[in-house]
Each structure stands twice: as C-alpha cells, then as structure tokens.
C-alpha atoms as a PDB file:
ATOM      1  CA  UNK A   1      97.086  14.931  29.083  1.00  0.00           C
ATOM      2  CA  UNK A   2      95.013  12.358  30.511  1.00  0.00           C
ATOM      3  CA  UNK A   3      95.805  10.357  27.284  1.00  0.00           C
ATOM      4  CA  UNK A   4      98.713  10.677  27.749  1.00  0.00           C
ATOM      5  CA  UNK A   5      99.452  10.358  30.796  1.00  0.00           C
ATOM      6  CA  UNK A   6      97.309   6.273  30.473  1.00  0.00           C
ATOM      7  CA  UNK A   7      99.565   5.406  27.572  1.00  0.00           C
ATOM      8  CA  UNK A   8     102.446   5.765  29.690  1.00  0.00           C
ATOM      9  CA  UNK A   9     100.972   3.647  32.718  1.00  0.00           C
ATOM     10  CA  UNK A  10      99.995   1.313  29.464  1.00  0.00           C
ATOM     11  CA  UNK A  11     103.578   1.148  27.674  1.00  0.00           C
ATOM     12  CA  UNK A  12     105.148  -0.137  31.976  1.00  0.00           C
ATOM     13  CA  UNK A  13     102.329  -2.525  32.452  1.00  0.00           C
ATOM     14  CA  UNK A  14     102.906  -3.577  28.317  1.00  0.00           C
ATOM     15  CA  UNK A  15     107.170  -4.023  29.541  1.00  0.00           C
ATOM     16  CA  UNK A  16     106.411  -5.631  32.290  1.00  0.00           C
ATOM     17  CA  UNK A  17     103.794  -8.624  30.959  1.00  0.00           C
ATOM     18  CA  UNK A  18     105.905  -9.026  27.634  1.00  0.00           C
ATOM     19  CA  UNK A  19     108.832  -9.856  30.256  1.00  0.00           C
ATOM     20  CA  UNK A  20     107.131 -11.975  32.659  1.00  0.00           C
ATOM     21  CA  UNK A  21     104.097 -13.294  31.268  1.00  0.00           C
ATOM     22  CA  UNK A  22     101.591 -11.060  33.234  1.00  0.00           C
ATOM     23  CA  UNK A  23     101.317  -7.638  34.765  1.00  0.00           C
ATOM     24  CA  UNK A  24      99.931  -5.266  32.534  1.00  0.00           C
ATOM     25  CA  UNK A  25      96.773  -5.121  34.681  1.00  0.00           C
ATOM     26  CA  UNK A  26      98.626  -5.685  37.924  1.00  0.00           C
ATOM     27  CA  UNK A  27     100.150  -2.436  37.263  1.00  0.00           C
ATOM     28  CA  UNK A  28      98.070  -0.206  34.810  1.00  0.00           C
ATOM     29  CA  UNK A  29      94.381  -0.979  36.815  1.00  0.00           C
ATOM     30  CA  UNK A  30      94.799   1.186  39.920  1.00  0.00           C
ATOM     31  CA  UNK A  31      96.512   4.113  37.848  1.00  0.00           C
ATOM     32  CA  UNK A  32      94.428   3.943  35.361  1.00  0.00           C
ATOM     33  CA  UNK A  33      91.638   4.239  38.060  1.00  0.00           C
ATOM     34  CA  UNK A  34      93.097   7.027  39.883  1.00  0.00           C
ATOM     35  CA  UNK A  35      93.228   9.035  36.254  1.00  0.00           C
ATOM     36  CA  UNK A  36      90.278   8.001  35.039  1.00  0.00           C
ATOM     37  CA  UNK A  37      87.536   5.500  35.999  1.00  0.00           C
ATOM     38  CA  UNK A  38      86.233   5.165  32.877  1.00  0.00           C
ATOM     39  CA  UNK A  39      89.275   3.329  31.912  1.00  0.00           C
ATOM     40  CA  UNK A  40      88.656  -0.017  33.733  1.00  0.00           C
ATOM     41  CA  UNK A  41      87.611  -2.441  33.278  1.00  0.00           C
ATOM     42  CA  UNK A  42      86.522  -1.918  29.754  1.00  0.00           C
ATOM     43  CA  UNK A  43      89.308  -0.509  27.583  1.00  0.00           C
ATOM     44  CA  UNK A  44      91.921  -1.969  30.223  1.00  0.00           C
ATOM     45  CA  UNK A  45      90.255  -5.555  29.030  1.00  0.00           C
ATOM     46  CA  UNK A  46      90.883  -4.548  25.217  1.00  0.00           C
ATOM     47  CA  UNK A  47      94.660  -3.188  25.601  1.00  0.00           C
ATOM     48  CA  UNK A  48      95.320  -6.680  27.888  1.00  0.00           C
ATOM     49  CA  UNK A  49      93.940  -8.708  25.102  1.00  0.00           C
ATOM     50  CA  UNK A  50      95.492  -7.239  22.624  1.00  0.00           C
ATOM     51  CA  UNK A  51      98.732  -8.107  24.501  1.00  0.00           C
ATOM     52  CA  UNK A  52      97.848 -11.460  24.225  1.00  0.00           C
ATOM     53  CA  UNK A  53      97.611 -11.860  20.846  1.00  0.00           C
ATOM     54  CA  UNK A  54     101.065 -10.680  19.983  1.00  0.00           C
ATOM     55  CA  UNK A  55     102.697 -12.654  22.758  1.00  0.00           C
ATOM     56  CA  UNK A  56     100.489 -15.522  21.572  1.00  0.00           C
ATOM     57  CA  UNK A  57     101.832 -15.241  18.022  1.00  0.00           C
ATOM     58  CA  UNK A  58     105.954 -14.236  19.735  1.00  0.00           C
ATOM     59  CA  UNK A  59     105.865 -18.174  21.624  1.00  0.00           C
ATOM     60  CA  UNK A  60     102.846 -19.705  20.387  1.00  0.00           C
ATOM     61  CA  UNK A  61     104.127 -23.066  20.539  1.00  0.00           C
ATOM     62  CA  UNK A  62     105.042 -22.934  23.795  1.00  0.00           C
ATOM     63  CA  UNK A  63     101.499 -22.617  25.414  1.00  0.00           C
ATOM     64  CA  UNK A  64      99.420 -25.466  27.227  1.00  0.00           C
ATOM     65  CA  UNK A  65      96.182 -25.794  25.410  1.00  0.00           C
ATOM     66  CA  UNK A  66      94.732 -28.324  27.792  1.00  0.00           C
ATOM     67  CA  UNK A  67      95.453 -26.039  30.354  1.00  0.00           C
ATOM     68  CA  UNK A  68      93.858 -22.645  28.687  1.00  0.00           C
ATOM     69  CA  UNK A  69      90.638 -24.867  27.852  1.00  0.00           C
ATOM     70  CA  UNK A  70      90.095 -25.507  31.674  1.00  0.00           C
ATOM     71  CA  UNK A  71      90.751 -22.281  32.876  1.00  0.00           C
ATOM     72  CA  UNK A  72      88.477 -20.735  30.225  1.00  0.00           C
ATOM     73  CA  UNK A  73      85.625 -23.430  31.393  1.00  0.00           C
ATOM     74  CA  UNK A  74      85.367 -21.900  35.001  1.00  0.00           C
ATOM     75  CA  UNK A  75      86.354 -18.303  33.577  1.00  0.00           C
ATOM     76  CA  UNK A  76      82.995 -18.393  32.556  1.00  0.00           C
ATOM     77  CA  UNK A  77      80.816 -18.301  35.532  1.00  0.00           C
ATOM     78  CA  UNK A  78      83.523 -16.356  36.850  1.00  0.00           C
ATOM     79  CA  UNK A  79      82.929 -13.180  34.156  1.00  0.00           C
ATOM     80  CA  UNK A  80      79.187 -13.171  34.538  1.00  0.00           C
ATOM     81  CA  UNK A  81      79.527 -12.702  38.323  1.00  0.00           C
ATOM     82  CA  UNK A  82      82.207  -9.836  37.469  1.00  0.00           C
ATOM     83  CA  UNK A  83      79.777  -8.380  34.950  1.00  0.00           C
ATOM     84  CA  UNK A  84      77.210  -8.434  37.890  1.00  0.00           C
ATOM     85  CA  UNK A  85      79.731  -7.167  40.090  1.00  0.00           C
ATOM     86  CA  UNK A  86      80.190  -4.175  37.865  1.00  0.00           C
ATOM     87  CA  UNK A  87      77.037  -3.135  37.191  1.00  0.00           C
ATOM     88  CA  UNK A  88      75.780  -3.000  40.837  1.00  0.00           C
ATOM     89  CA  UNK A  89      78.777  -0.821  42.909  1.00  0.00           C
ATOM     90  CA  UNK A  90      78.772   2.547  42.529  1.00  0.00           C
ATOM     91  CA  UNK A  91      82.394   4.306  41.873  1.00  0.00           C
ATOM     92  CA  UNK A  92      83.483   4.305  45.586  1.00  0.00           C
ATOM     93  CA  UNK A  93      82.638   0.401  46.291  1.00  0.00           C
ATOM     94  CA  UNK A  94      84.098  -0.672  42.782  1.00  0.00           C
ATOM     95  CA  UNK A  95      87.358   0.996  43.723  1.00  0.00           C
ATOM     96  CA  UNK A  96      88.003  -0.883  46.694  1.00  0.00           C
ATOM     97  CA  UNK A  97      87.070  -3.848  45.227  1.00  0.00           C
ATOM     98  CA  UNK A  98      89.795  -2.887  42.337  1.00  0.00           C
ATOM     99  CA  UNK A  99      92.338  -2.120  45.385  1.00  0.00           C
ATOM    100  CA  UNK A 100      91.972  -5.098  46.904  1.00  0.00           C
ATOM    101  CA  UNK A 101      91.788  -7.509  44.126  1.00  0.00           C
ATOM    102  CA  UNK A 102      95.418  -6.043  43.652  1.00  0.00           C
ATOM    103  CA  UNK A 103      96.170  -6.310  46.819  1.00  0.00           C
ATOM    104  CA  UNK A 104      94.689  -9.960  47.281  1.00  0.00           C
ATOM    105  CA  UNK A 105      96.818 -10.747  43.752  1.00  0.00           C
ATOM    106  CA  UNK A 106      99.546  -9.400  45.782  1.00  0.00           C
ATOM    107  CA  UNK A 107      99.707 -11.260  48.821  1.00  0.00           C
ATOM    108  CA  UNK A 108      99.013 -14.357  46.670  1.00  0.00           C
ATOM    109  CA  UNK A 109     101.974 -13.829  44.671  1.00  0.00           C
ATOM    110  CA  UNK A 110     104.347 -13.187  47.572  1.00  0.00           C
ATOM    111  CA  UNK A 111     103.493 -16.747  48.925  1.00  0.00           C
ATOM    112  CA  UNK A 112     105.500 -19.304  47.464  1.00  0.00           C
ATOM    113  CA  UNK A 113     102.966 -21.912  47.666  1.00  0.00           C
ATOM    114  CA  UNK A 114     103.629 -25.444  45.752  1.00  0.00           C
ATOM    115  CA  UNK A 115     100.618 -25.174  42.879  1.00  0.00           C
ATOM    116  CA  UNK A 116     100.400 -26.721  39.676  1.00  0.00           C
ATOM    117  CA  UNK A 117      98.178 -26.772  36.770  1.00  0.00           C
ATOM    118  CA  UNK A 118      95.988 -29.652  37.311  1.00  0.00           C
ATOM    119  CA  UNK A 119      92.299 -30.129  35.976  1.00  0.00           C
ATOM    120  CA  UNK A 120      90.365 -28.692  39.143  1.00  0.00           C
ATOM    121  CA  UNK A 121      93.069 -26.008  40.150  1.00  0.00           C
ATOM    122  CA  UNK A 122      92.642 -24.411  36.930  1.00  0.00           C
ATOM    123  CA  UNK A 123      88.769 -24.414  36.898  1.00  0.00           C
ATOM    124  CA  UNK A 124      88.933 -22.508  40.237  1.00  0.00           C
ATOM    125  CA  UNK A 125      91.523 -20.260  39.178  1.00  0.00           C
ATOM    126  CA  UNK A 126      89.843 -19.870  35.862  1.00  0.00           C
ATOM    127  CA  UNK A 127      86.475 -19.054  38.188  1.00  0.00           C
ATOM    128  CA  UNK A 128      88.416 -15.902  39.901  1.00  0.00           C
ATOM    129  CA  UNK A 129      90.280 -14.517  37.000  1.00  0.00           C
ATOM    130  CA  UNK A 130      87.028 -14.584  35.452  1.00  0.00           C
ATOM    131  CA  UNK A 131      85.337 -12.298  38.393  1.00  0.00           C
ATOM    132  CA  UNK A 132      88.470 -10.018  39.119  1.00  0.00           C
ATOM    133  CA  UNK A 133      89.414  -9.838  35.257  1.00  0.00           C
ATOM    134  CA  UNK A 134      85.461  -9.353  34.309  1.00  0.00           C
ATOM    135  CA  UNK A 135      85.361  -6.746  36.943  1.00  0.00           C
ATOM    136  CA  UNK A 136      88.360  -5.080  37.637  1.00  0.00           C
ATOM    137  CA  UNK A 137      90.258  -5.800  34.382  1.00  0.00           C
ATOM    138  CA  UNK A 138      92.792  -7.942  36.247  1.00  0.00           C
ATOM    139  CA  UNK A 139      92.915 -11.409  35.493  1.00  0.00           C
ATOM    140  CA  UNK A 140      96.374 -12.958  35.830  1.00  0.00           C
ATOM    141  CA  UNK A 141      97.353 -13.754  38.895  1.00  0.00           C
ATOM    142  CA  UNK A 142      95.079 -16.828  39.696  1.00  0.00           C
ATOM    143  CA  UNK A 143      96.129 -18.735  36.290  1.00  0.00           C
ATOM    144  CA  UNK A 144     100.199 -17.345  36.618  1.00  0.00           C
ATOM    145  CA  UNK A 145     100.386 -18.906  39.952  1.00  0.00           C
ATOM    146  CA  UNK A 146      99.142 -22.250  38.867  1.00  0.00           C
ATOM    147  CA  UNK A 147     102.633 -21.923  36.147  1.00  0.00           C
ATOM    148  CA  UNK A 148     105.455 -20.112  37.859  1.00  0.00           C
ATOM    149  CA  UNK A 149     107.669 -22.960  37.943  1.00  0.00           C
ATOM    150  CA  UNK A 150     107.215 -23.526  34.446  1.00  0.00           C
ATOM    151  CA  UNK A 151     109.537 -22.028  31.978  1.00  0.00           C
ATOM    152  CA  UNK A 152     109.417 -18.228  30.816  1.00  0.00           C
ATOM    153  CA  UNK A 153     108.398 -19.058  27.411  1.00  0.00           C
ATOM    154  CA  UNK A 154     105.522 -21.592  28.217  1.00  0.00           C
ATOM    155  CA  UNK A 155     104.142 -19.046  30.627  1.00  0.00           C
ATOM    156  CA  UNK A 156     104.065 -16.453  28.318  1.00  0.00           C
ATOM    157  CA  UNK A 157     102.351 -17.971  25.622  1.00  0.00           C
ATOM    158  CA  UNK A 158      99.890 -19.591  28.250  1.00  0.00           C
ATOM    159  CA  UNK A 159      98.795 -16.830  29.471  1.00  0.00           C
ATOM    160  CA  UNK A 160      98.904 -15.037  26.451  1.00  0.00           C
ATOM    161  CA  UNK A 161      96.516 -17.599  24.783  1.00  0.00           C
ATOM    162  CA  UNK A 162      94.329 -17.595  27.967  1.00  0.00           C
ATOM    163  CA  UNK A 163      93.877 -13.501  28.247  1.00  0.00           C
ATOM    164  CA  UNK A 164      92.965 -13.611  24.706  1.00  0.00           C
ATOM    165  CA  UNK A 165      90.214 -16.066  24.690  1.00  0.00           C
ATOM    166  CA  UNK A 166      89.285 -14.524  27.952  1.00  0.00           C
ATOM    167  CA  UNK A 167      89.314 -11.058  26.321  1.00  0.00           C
ATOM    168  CA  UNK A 168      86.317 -12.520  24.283  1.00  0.00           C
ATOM    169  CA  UNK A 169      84.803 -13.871  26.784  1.00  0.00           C
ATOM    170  CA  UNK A 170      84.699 -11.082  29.499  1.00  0.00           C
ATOM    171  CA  UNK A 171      83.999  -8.134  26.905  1.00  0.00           C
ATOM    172  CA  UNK A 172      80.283 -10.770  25.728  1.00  0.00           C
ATOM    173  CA  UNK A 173      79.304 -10.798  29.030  1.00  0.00           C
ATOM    174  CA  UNK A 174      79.910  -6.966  29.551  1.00  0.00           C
ATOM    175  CA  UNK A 175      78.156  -5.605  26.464  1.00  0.00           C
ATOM    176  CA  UNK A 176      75.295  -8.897  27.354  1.00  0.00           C
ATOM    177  CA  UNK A 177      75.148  -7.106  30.657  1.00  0.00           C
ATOM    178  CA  UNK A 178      74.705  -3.222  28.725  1.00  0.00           C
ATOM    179  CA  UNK A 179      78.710  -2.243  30.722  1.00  0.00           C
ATOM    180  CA  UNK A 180      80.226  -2.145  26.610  1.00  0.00           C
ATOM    181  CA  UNK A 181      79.796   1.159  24.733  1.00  0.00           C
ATOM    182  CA  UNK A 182      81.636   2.522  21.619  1.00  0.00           C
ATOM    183  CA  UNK A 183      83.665   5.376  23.496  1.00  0.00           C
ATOM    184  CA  UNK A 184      85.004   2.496  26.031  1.00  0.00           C
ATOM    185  CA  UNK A 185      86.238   0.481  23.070  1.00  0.00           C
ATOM    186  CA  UNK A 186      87.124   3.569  21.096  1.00  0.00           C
ATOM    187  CA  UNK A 187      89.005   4.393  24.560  1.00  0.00           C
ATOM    188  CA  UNK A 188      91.074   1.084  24.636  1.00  0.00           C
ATOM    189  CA  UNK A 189      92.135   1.279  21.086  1.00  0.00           C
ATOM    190  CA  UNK A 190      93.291   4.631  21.432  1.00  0.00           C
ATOM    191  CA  UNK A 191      95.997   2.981  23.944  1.00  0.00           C
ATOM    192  CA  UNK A 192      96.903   0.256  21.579  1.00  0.00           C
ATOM    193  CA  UNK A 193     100.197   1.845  20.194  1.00  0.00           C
ATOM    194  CA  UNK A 194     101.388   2.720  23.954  1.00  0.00           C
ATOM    195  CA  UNK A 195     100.745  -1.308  24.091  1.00  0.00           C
ATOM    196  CA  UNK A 196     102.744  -2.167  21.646  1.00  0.00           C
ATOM    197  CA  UNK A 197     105.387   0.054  22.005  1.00  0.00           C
ATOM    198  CA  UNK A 198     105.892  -1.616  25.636  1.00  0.00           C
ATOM    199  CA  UNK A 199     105.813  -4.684  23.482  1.00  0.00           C
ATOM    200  CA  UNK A 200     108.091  -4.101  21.724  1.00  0.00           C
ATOM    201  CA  UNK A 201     110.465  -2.995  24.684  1.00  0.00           C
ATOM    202  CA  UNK A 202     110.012  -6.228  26.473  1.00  0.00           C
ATOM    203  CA  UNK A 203     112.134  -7.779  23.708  1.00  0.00           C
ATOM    204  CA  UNK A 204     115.485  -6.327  24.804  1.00  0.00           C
ATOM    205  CA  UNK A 205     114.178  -6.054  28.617  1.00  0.00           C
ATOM    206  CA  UNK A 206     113.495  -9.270  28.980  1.00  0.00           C
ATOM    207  CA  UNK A 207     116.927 -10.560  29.689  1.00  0.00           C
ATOM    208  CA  UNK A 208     117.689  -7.851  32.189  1.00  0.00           C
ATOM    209  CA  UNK A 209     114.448  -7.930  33.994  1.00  0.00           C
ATOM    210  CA  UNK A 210     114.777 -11.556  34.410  1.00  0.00           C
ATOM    211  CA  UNK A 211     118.382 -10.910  36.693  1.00  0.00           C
ATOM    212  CA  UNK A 212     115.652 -11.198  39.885  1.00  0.00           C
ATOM    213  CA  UNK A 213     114.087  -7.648  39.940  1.00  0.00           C
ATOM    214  CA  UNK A 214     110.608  -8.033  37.192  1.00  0.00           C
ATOM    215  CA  UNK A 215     109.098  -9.739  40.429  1.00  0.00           C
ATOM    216  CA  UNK A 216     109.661  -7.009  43.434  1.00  0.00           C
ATOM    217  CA  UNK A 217     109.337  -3.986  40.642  1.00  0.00           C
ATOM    218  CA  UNK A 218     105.782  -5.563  39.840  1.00  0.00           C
ATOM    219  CA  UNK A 219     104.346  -6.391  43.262  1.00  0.00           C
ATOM    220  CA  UNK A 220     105.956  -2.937  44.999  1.00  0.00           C
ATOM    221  CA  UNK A 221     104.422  -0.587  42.461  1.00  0.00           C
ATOM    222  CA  UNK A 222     100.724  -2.777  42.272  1.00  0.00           C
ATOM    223  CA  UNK A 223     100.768  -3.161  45.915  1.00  0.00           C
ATOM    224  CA  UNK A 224     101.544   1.091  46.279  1.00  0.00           C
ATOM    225  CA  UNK A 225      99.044   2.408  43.799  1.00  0.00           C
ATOM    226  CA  UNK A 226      96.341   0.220  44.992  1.00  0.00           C
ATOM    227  CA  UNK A 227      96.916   1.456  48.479  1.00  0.00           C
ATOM    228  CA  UNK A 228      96.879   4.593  47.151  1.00  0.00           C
ATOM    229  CA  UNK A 229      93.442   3.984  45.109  1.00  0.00           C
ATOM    230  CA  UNK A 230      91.945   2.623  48.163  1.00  0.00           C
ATOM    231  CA  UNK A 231      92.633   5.734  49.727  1.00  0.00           C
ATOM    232  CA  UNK A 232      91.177   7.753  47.016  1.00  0.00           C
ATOM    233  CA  UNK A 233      88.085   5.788  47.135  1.00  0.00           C
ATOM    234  CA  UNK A 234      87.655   6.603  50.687  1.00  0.00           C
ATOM    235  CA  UNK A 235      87.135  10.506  49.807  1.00  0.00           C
ATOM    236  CA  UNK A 236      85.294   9.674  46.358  1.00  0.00           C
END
C-alpha cells in the first residue's frame, strides 16, 4: 500500500512537471516523506531524472545549453554540501529542512521578481538547487525562476536537460558520500512507470493546465504538505 500509495503522489508530481516544466519534487518530496522517509532524497532524485530525460528527448531543441552548463558549474559545490547535509541530520532535523526548502521554493515562486538567466545568476542558482536537490530531492525552483518568462517549451526542455545532468551529478556525490544503496535505487525504479504514466498525462493536460491554474494547484498543495511534514517532524 505504501507503493502504492508513492506512485500516486509520483504520477501528480509526473502531470504537473510534464505541464510546467518543474514540480515533480515540489509536490511528491513532503508526501513522499510523510509515507516514507526512505523515499527522499534518493529514489525521489532517480524518478525526477528520469523525467528529464523524456521531456529532454519531447522539446530537446528548445533547451539553453549555455545556460544548463552554468547552472551545472555551481550545482556542484552545491550537491556536495547537500550530500553533507544529509548525512549529518538525523530524521527530525532533515524533515524540517525538507519543509522548509518547500516552503522557501514557495515563497520564492510567489514573488514575481524580474530575473533572468545570466552567467552569475545561474551559478548561484545552480549552487542552491545543488544543496536543496542533493538533499532534499528538490531542485527546481532556483533554475525555473531564472526562465519563467521564457516560453513553455524552452523551459521544459531546460530544465529537463538540467535535472538530468544534475541527476548524475547529485546521485556521485551521494553514493561518494556512502547515502546510495541498491534498495534506494531499486526503490526509485520501482516508481518509474507511475512516472511515466504522469508523463504521459501531461500531454493532453498541458493545454488545460496552462488556462492559469498549474501555478496556484502547485504552490497550494507544496506549500500544505510541507506544513504538514513540518508538523510531523515536530512529534518524530
């Protein structure tokens, strides 16, 4: 039941970033927490990148390359200190730090602030998705921002590209680090086909989502769970 019950926090968060770009961490992290902590970062990290492969290969000639190279440059430093971040916090600490990550992605995303993707905004945003992606398997936010006035397509395939380089990335310095172990992986694969059957929904979705209510769907359920993981943590 538990299974089952991820794959179907999976297959939303897999609708919702095959619509928008991003969100399948945004929304599956904190439930997947509350249902099992075993489930993030880990396995979280593999389902999210392999997302980004098949909405890489949907709009791959859409993405910014110059941009995913930057962000993957400071993603780097970023990752190790969310691998060091992970292996130091016991369960209670590391879910508030999941909780408010969300929450932080959040209130980030509900100020309309006038960024764009230039050289050093991309190595700092590359620097936090790193740690909160690394740590808490959610890695979107910082690099989305830098792109949300770009078109649909060109964020997708960004980000896509991005998450799965970053995928890489994060999951070397975990196992470096002694955080990767065969049932984690074996756990994330095991939530691949709820992935890409939420894929696979985004296709028809996307057009209806993108009528103005992807955005307040996204941030009301992330900011709700994690509120309600935070709580959790509290008793843990």
């Amino acid at each position: 039941m538990v299974v089952l019950w991820a794959g179907l926090v999976v297959v939303v968060g897999a609708v919702v970033q095959g619509t928008v770009g991003f969100g399948i961490a945004l929304v599956a992290a904190p439930l997947l927490a509350l249902l099992d902590p075993q489930y993030v970062p880990v396995p979280l990290i593999v389902v999210a990148g392999a997302h980004a492969v098949l909405a890489l290969v949907r709009e791959w000639r859409d993405a910014d390359w110059r941009g995913v190279g930057w962000a993957l440059t400071g993603r780097l430093p970023g990752a190790v200190l969310g691998a060091t971040v992970v292996a130091l916090l016991p369960y209670r600490e590391f879910a508030t730090f999941v909780a408010v990550a969300v929450l932080l992605c959040v209130a980030a995303s509900l100020v309309r602030l006038h960024l764009r993707p230039t050289r050093p905004a991309l190595l700092v945003a590359g620097a936090v998705s790193g740690v909160s992606g690394t740590a808490a398997g959610i890695g979107g936010p910082p690099v989305a921002l830098l792109y949300q006035n770009e078109n649909g397509a060109t964020v997708r395939a960004t980000l896509g590209a991005y998450f799965g380089l970053g995928t890489l990335l994060s999951l070397g310095v975990l196992a470096a680090g002694g955080q990767v172990d065969g049932a984690h992986l074996l756990q994330g694969v095991v939530l691949i086909p709820f992935m890409a059957a939420g894929f696979l929904l985004s296709n028809p979705l996307r057009r209806l989502l993108d009528r103005g209510w992807t955005r307040p769907a996204v941030l009301g359920l992330a900011a709700a769970t994690a509120v309600a993981l935070l709580v959790q943590a509290q008793f843990a």
